[in-house]
Each structure stands twice: as C-alpha cells, then as structure tokens.
C-alpha atoms as a PDB file:
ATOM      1  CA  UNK A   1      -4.409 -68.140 -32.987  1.00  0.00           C
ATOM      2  CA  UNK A   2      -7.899 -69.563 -32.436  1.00  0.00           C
ATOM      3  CA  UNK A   3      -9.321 -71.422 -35.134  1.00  0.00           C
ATOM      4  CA  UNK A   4     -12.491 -70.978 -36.663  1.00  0.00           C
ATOM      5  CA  UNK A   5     -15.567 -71.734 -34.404  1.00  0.00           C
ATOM      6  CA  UNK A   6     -18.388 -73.976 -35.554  1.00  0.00           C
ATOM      7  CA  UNK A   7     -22.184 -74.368 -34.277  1.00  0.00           C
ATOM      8  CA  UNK A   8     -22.174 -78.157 -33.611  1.00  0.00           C
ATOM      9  CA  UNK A   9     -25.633 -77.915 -31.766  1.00  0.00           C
ATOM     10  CA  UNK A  10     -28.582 -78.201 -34.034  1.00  0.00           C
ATOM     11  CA  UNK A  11     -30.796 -76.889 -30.885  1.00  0.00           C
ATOM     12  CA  UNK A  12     -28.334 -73.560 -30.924  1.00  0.00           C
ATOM     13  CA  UNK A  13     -28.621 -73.325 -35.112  1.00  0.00           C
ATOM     14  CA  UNK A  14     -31.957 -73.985 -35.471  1.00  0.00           C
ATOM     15  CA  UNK A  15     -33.012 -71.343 -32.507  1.00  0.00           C
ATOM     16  CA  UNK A  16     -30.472 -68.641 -33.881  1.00  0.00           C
ATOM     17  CA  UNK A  17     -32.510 -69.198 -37.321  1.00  0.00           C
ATOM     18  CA  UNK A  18     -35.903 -69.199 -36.002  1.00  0.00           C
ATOM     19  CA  UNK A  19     -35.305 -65.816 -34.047  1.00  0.00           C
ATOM     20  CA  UNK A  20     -32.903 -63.438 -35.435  1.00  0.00           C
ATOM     21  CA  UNK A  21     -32.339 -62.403 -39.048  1.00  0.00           C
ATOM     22  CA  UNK A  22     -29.054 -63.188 -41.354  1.00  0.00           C
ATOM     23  CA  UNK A  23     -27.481 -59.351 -39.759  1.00  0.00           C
ATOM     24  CA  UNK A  24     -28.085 -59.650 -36.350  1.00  0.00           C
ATOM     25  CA  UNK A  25     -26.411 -63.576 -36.863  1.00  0.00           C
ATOM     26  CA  UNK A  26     -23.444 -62.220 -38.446  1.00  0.00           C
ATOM     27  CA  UNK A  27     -23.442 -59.434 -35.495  1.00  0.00           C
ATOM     28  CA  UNK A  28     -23.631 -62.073 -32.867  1.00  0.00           C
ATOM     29  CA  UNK A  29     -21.222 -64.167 -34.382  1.00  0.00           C
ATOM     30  CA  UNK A  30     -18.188 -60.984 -34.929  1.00  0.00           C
ATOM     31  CA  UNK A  31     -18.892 -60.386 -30.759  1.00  0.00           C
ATOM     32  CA  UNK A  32     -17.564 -64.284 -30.622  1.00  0.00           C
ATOM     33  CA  UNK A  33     -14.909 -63.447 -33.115  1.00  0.00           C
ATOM     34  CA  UNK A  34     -13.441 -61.002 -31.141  1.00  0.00           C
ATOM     35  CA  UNK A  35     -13.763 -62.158 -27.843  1.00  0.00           C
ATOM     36  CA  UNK A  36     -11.825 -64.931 -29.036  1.00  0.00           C
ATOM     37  CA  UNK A  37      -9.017 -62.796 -30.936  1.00  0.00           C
ATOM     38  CA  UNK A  38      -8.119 -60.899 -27.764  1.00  0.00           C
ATOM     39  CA  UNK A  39     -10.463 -58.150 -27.566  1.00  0.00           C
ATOM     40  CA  UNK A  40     -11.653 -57.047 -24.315  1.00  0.00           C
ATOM     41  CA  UNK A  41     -15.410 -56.777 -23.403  1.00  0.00           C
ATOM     42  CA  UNK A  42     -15.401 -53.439 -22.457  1.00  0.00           C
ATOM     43  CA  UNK A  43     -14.299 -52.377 -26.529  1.00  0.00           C
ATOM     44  CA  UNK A  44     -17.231 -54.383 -27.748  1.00  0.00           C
ATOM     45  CA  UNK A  45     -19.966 -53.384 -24.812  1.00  0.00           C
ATOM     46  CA  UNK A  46     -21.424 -51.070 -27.525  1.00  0.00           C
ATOM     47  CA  UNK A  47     -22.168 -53.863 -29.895  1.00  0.00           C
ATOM     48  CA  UNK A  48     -23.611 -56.079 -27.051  1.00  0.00           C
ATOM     49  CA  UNK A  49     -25.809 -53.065 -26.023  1.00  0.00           C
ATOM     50  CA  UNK A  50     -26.824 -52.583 -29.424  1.00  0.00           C
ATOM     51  CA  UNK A  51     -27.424 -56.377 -30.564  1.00  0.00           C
ATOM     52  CA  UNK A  52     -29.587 -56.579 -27.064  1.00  0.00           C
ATOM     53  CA  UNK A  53     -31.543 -53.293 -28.169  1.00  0.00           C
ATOM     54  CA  UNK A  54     -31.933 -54.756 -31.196  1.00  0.00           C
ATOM     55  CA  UNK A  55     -33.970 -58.042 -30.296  1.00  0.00           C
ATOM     56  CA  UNK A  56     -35.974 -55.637 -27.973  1.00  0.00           C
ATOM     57  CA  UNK A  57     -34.249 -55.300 -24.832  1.00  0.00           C
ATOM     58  CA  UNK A  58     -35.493 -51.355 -25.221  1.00  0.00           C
ATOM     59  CA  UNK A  59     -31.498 -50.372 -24.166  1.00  0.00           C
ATOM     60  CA  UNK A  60     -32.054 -52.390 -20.740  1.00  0.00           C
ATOM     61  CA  UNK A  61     -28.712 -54.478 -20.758  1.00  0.00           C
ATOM     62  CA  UNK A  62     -26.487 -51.938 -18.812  1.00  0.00           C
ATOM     63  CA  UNK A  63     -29.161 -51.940 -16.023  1.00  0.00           C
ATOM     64  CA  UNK A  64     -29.321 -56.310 -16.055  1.00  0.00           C
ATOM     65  CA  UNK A  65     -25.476 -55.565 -16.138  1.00  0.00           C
ATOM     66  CA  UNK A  66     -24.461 -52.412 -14.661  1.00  0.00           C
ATOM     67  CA  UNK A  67     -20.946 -52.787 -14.083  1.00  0.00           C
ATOM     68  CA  UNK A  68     -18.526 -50.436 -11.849  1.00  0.00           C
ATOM     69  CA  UNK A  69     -15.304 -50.046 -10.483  1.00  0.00           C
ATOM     70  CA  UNK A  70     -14.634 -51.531  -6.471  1.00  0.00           C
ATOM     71  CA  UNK A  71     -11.945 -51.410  -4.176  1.00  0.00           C
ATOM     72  CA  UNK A  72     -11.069 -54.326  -2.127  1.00  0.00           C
ATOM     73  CA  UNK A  73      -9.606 -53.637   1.742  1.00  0.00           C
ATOM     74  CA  UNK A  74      -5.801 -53.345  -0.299  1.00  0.00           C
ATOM     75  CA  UNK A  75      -7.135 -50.429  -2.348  1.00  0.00           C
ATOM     76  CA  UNK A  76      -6.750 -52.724  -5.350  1.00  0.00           C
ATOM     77  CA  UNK A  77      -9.159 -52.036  -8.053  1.00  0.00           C
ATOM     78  CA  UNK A  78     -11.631 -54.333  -9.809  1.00  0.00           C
ATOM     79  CA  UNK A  79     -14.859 -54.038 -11.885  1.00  0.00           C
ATOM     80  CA  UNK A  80     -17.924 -55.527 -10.178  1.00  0.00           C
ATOM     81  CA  UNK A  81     -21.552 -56.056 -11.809  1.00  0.00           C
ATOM     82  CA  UNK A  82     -25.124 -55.420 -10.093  1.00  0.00           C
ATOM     83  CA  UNK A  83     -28.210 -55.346 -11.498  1.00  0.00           C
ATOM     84  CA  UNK A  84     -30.446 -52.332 -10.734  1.00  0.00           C
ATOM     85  CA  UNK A  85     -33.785 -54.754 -11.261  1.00  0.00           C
ATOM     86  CA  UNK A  86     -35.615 -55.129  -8.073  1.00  0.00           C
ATOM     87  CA  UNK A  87     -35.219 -57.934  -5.730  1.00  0.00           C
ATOM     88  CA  UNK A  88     -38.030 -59.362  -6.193  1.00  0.00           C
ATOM     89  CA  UNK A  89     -36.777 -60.198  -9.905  1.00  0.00           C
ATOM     90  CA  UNK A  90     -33.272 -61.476  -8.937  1.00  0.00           C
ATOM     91  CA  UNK A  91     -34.277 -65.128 -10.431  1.00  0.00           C
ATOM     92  CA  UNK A  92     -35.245 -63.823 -13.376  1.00  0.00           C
ATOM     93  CA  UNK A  93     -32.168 -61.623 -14.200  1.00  0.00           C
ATOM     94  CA  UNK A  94     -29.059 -62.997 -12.167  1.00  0.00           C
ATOM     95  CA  UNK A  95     -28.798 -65.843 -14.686  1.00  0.00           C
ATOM     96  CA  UNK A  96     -28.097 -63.180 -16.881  1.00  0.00           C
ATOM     97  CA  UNK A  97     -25.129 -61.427 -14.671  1.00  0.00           C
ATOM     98  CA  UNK A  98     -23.792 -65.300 -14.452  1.00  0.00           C
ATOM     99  CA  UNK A  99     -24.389 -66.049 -17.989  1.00  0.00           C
ATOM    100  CA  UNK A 100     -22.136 -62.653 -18.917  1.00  0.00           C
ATOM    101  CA  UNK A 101     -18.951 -64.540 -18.586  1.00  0.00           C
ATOM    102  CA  UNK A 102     -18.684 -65.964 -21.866  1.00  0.00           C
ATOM    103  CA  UNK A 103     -18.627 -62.507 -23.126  1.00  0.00           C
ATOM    104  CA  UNK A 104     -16.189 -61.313 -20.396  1.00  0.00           C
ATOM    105  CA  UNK A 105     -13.717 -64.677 -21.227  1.00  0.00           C
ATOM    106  CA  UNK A 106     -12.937 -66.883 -23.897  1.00  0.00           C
ATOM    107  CA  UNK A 107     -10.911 -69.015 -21.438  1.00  0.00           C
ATOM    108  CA  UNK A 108     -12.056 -72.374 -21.876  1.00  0.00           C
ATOM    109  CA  UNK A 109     -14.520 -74.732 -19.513  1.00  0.00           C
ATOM    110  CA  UNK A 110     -16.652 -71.700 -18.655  1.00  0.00           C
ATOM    111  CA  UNK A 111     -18.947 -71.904 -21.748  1.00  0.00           C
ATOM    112  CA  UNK A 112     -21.188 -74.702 -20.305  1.00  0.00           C
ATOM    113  CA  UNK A 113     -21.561 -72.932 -17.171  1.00  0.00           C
ATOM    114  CA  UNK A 114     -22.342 -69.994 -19.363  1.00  0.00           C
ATOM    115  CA  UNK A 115     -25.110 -71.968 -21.371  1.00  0.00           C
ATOM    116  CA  UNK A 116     -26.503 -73.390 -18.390  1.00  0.00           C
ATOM    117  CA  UNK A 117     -27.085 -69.711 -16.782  1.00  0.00           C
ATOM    118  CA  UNK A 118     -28.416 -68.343 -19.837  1.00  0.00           C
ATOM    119  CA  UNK A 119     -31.149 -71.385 -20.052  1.00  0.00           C
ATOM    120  CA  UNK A 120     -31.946 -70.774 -16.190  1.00  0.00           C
ATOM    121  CA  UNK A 121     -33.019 -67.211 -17.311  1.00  0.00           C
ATOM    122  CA  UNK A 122     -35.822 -68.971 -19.658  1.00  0.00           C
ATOM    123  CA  UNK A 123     -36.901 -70.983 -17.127  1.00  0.00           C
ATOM    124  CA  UNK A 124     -37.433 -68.520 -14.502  1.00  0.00           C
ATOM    125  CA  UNK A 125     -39.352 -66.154 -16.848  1.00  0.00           C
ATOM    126  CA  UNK A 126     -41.024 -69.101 -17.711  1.00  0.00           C
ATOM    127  CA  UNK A 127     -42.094 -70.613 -14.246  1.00  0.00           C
ATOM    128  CA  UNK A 128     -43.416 -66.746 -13.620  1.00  0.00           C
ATOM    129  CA  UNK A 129     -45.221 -66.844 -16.895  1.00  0.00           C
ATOM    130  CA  UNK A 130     -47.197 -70.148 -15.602  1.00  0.00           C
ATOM    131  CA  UNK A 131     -47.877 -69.295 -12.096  1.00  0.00           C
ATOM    132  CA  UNK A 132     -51.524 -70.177 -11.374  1.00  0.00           C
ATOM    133  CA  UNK A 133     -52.013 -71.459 -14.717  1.00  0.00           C
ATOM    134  CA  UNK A 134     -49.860 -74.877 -13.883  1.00  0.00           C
ATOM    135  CA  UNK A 135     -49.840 -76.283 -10.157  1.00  0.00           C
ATOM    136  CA  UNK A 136     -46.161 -76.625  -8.229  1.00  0.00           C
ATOM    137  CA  UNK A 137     -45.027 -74.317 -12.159  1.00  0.00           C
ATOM    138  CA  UNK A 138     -42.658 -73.297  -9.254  1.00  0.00           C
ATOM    139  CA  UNK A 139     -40.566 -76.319  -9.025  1.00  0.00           C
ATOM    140  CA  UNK A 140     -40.886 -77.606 -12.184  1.00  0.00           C
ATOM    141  CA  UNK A 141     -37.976 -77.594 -14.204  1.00  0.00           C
ATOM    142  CA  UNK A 142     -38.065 -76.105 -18.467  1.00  0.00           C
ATOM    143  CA  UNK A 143     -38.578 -79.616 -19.898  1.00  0.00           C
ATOM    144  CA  UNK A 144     -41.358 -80.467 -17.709  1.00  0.00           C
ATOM    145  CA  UNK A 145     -42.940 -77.143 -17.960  1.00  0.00           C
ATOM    146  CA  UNK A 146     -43.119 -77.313 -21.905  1.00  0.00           C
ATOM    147  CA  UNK A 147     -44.704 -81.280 -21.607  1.00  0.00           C
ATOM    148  CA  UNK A 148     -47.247 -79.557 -19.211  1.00  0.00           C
ATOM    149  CA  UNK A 149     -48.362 -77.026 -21.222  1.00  0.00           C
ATOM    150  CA  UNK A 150     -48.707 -79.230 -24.706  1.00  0.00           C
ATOM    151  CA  UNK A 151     -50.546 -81.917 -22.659  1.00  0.00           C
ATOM    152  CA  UNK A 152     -53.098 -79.171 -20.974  1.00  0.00           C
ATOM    153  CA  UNK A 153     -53.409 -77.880 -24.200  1.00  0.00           C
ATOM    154  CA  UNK A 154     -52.613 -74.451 -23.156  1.00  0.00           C
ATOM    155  CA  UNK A 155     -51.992 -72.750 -26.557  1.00  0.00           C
ATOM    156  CA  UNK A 156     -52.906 -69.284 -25.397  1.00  0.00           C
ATOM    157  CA  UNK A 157     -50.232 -69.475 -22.923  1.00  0.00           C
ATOM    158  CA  UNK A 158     -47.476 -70.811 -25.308  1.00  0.00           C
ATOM    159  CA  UNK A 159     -48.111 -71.480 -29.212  1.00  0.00           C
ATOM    160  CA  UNK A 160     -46.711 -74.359 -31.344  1.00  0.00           C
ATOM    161  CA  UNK A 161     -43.647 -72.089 -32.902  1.00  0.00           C
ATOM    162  CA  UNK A 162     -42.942 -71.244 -29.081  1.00  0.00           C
ATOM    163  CA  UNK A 163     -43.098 -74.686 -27.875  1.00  0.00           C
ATOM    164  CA  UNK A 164     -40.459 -75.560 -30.738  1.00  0.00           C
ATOM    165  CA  UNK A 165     -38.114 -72.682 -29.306  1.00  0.00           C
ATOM    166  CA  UNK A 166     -38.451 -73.700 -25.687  1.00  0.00           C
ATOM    167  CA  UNK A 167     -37.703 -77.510 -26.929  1.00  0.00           C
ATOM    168  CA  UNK A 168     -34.433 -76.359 -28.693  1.00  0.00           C
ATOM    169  CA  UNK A 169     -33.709 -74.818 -25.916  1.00  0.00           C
ATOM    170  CA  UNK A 170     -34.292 -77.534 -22.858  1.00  0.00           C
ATOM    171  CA  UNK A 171     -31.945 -79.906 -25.946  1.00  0.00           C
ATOM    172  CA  UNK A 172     -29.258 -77.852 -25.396  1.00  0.00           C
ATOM    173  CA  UNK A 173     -29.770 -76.989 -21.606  1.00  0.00           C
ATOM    174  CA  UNK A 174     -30.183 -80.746 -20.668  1.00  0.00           C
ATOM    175  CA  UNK A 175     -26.257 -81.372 -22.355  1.00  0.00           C
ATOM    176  CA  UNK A 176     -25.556 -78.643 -20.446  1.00  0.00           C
ATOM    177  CA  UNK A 177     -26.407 -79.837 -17.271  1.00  0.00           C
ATOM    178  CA  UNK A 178     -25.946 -83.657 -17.541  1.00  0.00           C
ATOM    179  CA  UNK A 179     -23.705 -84.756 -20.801  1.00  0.00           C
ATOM    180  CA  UNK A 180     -20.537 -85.872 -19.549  1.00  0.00           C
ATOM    181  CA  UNK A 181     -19.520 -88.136 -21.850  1.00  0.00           C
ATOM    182  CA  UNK A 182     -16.668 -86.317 -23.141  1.00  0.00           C
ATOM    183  CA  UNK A 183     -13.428 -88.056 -22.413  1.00  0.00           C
ATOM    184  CA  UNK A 184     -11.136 -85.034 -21.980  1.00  0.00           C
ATOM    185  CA  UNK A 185     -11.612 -81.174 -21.413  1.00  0.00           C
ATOM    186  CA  UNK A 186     -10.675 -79.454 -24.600  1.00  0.00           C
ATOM    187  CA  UNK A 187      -8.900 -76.656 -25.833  1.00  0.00           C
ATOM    188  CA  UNK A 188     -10.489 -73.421 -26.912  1.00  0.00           C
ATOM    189  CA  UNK A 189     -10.060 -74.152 -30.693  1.00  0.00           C
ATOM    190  CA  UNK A 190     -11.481 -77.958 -30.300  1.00  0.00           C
ATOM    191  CA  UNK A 191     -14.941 -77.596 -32.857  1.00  0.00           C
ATOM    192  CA  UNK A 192     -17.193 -79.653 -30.707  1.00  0.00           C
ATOM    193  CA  UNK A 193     -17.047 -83.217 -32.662  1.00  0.00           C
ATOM    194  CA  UNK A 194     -18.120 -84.114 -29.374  1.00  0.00           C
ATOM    195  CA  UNK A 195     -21.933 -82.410 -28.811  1.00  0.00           C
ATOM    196  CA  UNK A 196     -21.427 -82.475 -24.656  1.00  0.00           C
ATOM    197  CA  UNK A 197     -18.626 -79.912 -25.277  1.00  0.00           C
ATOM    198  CA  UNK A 198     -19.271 -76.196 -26.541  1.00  0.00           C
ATOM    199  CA  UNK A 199     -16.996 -73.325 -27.324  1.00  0.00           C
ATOM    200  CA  UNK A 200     -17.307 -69.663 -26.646  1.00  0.00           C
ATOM    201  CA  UNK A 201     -19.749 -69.305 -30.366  1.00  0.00           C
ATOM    202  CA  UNK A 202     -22.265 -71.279 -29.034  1.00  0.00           C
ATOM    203  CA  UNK A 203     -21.815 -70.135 -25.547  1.00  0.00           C
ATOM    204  CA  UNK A 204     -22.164 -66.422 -26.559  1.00  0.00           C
ATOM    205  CA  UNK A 205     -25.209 -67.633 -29.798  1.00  0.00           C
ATOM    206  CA  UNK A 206     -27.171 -68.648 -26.672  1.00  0.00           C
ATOM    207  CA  UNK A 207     -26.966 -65.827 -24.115  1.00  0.00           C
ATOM    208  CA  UNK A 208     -28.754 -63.900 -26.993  1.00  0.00           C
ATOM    209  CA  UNK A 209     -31.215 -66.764 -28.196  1.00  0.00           C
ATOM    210  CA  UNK A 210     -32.343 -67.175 -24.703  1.00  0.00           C
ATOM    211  CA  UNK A 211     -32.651 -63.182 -23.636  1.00  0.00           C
ATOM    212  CA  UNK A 212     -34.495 -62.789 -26.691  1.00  0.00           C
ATOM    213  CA  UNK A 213     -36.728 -65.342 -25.785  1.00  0.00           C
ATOM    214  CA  UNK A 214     -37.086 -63.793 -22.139  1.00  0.00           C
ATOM    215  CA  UNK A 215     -38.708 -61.040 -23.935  1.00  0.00           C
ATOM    216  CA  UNK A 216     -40.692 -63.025 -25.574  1.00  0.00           C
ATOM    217  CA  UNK A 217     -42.344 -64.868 -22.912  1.00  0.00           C
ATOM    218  CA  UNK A 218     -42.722 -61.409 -20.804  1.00  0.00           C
ATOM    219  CA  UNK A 219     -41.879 -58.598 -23.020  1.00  0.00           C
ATOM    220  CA  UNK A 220     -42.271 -56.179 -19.357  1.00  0.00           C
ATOM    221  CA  UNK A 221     -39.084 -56.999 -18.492  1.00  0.00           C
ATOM    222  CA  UNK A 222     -37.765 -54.890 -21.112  1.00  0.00           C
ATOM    223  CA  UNK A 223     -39.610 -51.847 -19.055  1.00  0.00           C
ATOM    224  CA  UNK A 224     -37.733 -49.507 -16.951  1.00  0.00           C
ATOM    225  CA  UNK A 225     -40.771 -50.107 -14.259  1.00  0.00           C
ATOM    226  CA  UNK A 226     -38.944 -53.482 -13.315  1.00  0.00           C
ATOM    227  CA  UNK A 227     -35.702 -51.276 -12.415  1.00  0.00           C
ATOM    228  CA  UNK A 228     -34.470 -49.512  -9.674  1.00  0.00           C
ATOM    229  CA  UNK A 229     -32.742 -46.440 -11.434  1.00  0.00           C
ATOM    230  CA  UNK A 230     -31.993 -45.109  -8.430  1.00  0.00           C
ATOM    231  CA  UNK A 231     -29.967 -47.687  -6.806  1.00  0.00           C
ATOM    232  CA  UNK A 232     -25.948 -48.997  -7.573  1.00  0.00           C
END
C-alpha cells in the first residue's frame, strides 16, 4: 500500500497553480494515484490524452508517443514508442518519449530522471524560441537563457509571468540535475522531507507543467504540420 504522496517542491506547487485550474490539478493528481495503486498505463492513456488535449496539446500526445507492439529476434513481444514528429524536431520532443516513464512506472529512482527529461523539453523549445534573438541561445542552458533575456530586456520575447514559470522551473530542474545530498535512496512512499528526492506526484505534476509550457513558448508544436502522419 503506497501512502499518500505530497508536493514537497514549492517550484512544482507554485507552477501547477499558476497554469492549470483546481480540475485539471485534481485530474493530474488521480493519473499519480493510480499509477501508484497498480494500474497500468495503458487503462489510464485516455485520461493522459485527454488532460494533454486539455492544456492544448490539440489531441497530439499519441503522435509525441505513438506506441506499438515489436518483436525481438525470439518472437517475444514488447511495446515500443516513436514519435511521428519530424527529425528535425527530435530535441524538442524526445524529452518527452524519455520523460513518459514516470507514467509507465511507479518503481522508484526513475522520477528524477523523469523530471530532468521533462525540463530538457522546455529548454529545447526554448533555445529554438531564442535563436537569432540571443547569440550561442544554442548552448546555453534554461537558467542562463532566462538571466539573458531579463538582462536584454527582451519582454516581447518572454513576459514577467513567463519568466516566473521558466524560474520555477530551472528550481526544480537544477535539484534535478545536481542535488545529491540525500543520504539514502528512498522508498516509493518516502514524502520527500528531503527536497533532492521526488516521488512519482511530482514526477508525473511536472511532465504536464512543462508540456504545457512547451505550448506556451511555441504553441505550433501542437500542429499536425510538425508530424509525419505517414510514418511508424
């Protein structure tokens, strides 16, 4: 029996609050609640589809995450994900394939890896965003892409309410990628007194937060143009 998951991250509470309303919360939250009890990803797909259509993915999930059924050289059967987005996009939308697995798991240790893939999506859609506007926007990483923009004063690009998001955001994302001061690796049901640590709630709160701040940034890649329909 798990216990009862807790938001510990202030970056992860105050984002969910800034961008989605009390329903699609509670929504996001039951997907964590029964992940967590057992139930397996492909019974809750449907909410996940709907949640992402929702927050204006425009029913584009199953083509970031079109999943089938493969056959290794054993005949043995497994499911497999591709995205149908064009190549050129792959940096933009394989975070999001990666970032998938705390909704495909609630085993525990793979949330930060989760987080960390679902903050890489921001920052790719972000370092497209400021192409030409900021020099080497390339190779910058989120952080230092946000300090850019406030200290060029670039408020057409990104406005103060944004700048807050993407700031909650890199909080959370820096933990992810260089907090460990934790002294053990937990167990699923541990409620993060520890802030380097998160569980599969926060894991799954930010694949949302930070897909529905993809669209923000570039609300195109919610258009079937940046697909390949065509191709498995």
């Amino acid at each position: 029996m798990f216990a009862q998951q807790k938001i510990c991250h202030p970056g992860i509470t105050d984002n969910l609050n800034i961008l989605f309303d009390l329903s699609t919360i509670e929504e996001i939250k039951s997907i964590a609640t029964k992940r967590n009890e057992g139930v397996r990803f492909s019974n809750i797909r449907g909410l996940v589809n709907q949640i992402d259509n929702e927050i204006g993915g425009n029913n584009i999930f199953d083509l970031i995450c079109h999943q089938y059924t493969t056959k290794d050289s054993l005949g043995n059967e497994s499911l497999a994900y591709t995205g149908q987005y064009h190549s050129e996009d792959r940096a933009i939308f394989r975070p999001l394939q990666y970032a998938m697995v705390c909704l495909e798991t609630s085993r525990p240790n793979l949330q930060r890896y989760s987080i960390n893939m679902s903050c890489v999506h921001v920052e790719a859609v972000l370092k497209r965003k400021l192409s030409g506007l900021i020099k080497g926007a390339d190779h910058l990483p989120l952080g230092n892409m946000v300090l850019q923009v406030k200290s060029k004063r670039l408020n057409q690009v990104l406005d103060g309410p944004m700048i807050n998001i993407l700031e909650n955001t890199n909080f959370v994302y820096n933990i992810s990628k260089h907090d460990c001061s934790f002294e053990r690796i937990p167990p699923e049901e541990y409620n993060n007194p520890d802030p380097s640590i998160f569980n599969n709630l926060e894991a799954i709160c930010m694949f949302f937060i930070c897909r529905k701040i993809g669209l923000m940034l570039d609300p195109s890649i919610a258009s079937s143009e940046r697909y390949d329909l065509g191709r498995m």
